[in-house]
Protein backbone atom coordinates (compact mmCIF):
# COMPACT_ATOMS: atom_id res chain seq x y z
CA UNK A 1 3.46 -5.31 15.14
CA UNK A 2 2.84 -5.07 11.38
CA UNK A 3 1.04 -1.30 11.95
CA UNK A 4 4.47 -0.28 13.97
CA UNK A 5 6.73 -1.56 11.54
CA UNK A 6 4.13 0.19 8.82
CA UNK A 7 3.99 3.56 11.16
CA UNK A 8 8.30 3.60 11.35
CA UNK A 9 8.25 2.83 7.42
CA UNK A 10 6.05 6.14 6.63
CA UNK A 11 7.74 8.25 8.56
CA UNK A 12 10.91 7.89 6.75
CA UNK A 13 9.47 8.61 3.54
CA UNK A 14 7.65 11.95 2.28
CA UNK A 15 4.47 11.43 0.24
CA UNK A 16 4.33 15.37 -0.64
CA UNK A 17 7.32 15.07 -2.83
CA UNK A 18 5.93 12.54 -5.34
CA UNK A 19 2.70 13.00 -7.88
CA UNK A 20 0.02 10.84 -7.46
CA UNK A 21 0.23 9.48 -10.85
CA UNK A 22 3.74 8.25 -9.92
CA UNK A 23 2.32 6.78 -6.41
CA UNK A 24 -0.82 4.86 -8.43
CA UNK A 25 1.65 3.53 -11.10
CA UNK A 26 3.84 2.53 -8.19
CA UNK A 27 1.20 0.97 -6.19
CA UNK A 28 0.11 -0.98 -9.37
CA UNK A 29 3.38 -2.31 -9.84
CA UNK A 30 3.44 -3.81 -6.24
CA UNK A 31 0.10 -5.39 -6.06
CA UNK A 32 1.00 -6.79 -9.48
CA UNK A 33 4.17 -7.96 -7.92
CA UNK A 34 2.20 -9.31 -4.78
CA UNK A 35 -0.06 -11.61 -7.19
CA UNK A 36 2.65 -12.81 -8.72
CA UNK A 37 4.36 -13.81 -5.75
CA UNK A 38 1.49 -15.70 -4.21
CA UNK A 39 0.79 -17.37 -7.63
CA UNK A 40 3.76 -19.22 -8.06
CA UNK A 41 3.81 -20.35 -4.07
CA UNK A 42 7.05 -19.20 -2.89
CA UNK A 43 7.04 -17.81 0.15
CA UNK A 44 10.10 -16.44 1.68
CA UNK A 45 8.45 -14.38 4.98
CA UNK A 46 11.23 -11.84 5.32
CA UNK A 47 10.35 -10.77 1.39
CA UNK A 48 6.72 -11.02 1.43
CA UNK A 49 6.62 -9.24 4.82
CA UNK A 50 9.01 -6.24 2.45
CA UNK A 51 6.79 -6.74 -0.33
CA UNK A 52 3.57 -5.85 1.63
CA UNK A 53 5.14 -3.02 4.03
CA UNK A 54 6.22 -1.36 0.59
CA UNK A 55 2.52 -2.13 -1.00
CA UNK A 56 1.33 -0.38 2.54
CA UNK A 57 3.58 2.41 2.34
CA UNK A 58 2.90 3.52 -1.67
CA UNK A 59 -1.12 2.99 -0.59
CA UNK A 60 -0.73 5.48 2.65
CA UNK A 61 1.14 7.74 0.00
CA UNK A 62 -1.10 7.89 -2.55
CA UNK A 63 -4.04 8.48 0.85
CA UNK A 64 -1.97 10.90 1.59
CA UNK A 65 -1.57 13.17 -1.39
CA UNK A 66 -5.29 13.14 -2.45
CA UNK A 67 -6.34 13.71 1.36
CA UNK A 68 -7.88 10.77 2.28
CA UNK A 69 -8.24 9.90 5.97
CA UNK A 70 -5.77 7.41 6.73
CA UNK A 71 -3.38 6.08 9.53
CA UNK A 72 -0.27 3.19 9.55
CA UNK A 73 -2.08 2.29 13.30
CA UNK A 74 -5.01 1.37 11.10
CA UNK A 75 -3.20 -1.81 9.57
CA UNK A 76 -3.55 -3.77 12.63
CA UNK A 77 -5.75 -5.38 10.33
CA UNK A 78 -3.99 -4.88 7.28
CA UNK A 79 -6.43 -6.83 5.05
CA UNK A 80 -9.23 -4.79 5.93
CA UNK A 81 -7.43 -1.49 6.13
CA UNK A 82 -6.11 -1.82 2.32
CA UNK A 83 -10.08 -2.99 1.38
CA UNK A 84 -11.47 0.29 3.35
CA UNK A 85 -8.79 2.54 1.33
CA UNK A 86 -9.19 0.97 -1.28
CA UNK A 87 -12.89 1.93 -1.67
CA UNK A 88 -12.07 5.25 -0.94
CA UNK A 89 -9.69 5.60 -4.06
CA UNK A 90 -12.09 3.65 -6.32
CA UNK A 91 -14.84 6.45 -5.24
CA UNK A 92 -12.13 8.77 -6.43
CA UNK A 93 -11.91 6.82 -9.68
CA UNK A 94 -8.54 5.37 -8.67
CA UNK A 95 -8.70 1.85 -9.53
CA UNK A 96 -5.81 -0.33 -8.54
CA UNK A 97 -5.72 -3.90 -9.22
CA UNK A 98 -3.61 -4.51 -12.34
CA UNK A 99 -4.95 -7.72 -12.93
């Protein structure tokens, strides 16, 4: 369910029209967002499921303006999709984690 919901998300949205700069900063902001969330303990399920599709989204952005291979169908297992992109940007010299 989470890679449909990802897949509709993304398909609403156009990667091509923002830098990649832009989508890194963005992505930062989320993840550092994200940790703050789960550090404090509250857990709403409708936010943190927003706050993770959005994290997902910016991530398949950012894939998709420096062409690497990705898919929303992929985030069946989102934990391990977001590790396996991951990777791929840090080979790129993208690092993400703000923290």
């Amino acid at each position: 369910m989470y890679s449909e919901l990802l897949s509709d998300l993304c398909l609403s949205t156009d990667p091509e029209d923002v830098p990649a700069e832009e989508l890194v900063a963005d992505l930062r902001q989320c993840r550092l967002r994200l940790h703050r969330r789960a550090a404090i303990h509250q857990h709403v399920v409708a936010e943190d499921l927003a706050r993770e599709l959005d994290h997902d989204r910016i991530l398949l952005s950012l894939c998709a303006a420096l062409k690497i291979e990705h898919d929303p169908a992929r985030f069946v297992n989102p934990i391990a999709e977001r590790a396996r992109l991951e990777e791929l940007l840090r080979r790129r010299g993208i690092e993400i984690d703000p923290i």
